[in-house]
C-alpha atoms as a PDB file:
ATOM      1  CA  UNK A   1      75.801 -55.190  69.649  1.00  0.00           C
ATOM      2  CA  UNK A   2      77.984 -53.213  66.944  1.00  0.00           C
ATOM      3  CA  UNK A   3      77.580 -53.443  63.764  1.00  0.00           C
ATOM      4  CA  UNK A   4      81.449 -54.249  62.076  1.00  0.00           C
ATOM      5  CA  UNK A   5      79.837 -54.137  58.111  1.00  0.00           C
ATOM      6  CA  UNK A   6      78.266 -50.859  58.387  1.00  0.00           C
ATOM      7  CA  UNK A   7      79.648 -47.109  58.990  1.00  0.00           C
ATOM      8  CA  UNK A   8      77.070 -44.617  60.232  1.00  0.00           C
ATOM      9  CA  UNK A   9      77.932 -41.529  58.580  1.00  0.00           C
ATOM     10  CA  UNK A  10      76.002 -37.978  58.506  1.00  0.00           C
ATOM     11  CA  UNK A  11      76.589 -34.327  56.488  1.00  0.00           C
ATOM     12  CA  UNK A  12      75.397 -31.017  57.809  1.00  0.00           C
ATOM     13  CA  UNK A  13      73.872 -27.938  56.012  1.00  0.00           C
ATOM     14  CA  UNK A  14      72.397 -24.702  57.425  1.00  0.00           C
ATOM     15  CA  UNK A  15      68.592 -24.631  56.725  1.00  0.00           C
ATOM     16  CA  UNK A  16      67.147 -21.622  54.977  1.00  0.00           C
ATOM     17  CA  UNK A  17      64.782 -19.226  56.901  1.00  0.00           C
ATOM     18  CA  UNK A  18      61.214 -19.392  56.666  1.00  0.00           C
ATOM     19  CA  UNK A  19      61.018 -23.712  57.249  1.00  0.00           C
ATOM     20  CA  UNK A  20      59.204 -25.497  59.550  1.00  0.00           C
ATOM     21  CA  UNK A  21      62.591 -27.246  60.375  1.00  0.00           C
ATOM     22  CA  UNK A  22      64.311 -23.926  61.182  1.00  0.00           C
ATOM     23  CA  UNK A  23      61.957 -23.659  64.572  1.00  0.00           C
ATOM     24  CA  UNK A  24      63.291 -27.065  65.659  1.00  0.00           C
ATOM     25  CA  UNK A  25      67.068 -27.132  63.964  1.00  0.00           C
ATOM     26  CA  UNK A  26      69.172 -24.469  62.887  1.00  0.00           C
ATOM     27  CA  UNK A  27      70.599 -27.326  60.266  1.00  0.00           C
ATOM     28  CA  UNK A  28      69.744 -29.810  58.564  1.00  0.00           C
ATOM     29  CA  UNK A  29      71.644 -33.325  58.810  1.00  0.00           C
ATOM     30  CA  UNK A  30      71.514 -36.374  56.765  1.00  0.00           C
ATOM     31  CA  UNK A  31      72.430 -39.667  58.314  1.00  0.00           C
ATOM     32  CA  UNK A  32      72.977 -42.923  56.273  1.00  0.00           C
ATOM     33  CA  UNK A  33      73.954 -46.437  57.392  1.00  0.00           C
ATOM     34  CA  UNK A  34      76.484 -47.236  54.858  1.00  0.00           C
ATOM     35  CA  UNK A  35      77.816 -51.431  54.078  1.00  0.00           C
ATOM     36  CA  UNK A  36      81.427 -50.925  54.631  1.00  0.00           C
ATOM     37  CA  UNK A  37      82.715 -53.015  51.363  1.00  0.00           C
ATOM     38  CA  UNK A  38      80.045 -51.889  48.920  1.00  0.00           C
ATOM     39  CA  UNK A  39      79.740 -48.536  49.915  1.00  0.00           C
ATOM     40  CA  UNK A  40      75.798 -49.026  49.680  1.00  0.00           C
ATOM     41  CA  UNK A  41      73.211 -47.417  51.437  1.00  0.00           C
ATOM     42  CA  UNK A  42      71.146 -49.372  53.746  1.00  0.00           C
ATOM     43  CA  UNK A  43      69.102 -46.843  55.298  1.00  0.00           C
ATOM     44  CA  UNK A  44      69.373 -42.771  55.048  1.00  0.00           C
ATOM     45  CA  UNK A  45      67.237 -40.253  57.575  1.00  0.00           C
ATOM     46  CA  UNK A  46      67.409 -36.930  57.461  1.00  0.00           C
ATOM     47  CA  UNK A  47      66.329 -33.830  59.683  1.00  0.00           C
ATOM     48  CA  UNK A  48      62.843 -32.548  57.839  1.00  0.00           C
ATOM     49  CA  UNK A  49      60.358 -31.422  59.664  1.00  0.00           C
ATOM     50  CA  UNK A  50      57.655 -34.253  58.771  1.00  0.00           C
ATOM     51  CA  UNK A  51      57.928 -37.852  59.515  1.00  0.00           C
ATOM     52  CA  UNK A  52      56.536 -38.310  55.573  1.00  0.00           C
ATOM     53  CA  UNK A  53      59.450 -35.964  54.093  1.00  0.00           C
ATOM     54  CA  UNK A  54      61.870 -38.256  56.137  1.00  0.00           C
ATOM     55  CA  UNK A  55      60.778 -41.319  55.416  1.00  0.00           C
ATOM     56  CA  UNK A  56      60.273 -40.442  51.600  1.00  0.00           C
ATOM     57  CA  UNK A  57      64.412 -38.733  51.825  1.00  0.00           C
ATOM     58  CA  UNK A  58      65.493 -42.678  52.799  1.00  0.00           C
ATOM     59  CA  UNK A  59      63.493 -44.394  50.667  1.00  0.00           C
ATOM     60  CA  UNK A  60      65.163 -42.161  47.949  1.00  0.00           C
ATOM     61  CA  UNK A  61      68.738 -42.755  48.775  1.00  0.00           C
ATOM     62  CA  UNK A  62      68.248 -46.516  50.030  1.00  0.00           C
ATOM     63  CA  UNK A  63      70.298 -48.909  47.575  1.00  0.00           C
ATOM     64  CA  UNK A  64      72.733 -46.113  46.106  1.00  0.00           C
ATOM     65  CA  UNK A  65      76.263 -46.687  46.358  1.00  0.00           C
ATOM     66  CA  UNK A  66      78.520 -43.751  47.188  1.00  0.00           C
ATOM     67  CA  UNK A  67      81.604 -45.530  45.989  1.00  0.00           C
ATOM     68  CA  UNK A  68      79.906 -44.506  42.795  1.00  0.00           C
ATOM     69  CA  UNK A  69      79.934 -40.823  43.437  1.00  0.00           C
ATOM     70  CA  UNK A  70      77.492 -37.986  44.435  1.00  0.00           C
ATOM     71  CA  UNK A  71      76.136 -37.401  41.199  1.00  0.00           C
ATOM     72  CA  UNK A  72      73.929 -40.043  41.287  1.00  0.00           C
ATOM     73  CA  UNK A  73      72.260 -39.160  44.664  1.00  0.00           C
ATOM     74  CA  UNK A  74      72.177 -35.582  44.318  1.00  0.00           C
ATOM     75  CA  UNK A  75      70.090 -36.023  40.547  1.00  0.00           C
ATOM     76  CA  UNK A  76      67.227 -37.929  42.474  1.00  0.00           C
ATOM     77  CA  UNK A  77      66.907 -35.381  45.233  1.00  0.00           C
ATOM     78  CA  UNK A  78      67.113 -32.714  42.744  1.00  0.00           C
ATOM     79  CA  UNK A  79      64.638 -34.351  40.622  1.00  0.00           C
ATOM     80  CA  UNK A  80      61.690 -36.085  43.081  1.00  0.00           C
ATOM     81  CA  UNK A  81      62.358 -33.154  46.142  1.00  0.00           C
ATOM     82  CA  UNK A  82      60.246 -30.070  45.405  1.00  0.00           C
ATOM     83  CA  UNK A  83      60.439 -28.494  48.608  1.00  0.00           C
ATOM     84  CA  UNK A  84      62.578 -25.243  49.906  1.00  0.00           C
ATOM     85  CA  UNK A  85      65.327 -27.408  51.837  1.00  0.00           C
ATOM     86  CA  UNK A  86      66.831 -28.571  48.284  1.00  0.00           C
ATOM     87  CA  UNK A  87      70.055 -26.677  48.176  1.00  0.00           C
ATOM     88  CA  UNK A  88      70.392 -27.751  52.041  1.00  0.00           C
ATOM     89  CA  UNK A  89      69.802 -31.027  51.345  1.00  0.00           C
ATOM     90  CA  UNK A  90      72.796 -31.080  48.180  1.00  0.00           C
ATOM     91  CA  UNK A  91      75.403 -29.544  50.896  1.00  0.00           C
ATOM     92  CA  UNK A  92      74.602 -32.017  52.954  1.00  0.00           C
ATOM     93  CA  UNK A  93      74.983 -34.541  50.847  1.00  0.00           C
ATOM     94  CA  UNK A  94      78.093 -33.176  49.662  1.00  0.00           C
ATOM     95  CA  UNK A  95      79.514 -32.897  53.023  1.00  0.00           C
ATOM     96  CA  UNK A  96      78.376 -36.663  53.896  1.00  0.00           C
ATOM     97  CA  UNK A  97      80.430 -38.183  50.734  1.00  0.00           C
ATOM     98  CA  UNK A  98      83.353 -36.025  51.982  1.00  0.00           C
ATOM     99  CA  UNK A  99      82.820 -38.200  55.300  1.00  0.00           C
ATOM    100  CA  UNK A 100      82.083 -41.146  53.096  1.00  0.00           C
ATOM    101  CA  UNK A 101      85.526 -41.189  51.378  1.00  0.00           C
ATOM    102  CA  UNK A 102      87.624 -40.069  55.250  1.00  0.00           C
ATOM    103  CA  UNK A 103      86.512 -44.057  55.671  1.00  0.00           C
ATOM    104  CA  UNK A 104      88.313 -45.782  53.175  1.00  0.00           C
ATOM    105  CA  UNK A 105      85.860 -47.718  51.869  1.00  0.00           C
END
């Protein structure tokens, strides 16, 4: 069954040498299940190497809406992700909200 009030969206980065997550993916993606008249964030995964780092990456961006901008989003990774994959994970983001607006919402 398809879900018509969501939009499954996801952004791409490279990943920088040297991380576990480089054996397995040459980049990193971000994927978010997005309500398609709030522009909220229902659920967000993303590509790290450890189920902990990925479920801790969608607890973080659950409940954000992107109709309010990247700012937002990209402050709490910046802020509560200490780990080498940060500037990955802001392109990402960056290049999910790009996909985010192509939608309309």
């Amino acid at each position: 069954m398809a879900y018509t009030h969501t939009y499954f969206i996801a952004g791409h980065s490279r990943l920088p040498q040297g991380m576990a997550a480089k054996s397995i993916f040459d980049s990193l993606t971000i994927t978010v299940e997005v309500d398609t008249k709030y522009g909220v964030i229902l659920e967000a995964s993303c590509t790290l190497a450890t189920e902990h780092g990925r479920t801790y990456f969608g607890t973080l961006l659950r409940g954000i809406s992107l109709k309010d901008g990247i700012d937002e989003p990209i402050r709490i990774l910046q802020t509560h992700y200490k780990g080498r994959a940060g500037n990955a994970i802001v392109a990402a983001i960056k290049d999910l909200y790009t996909q985010f607006q192509q939608c309309n919402i």
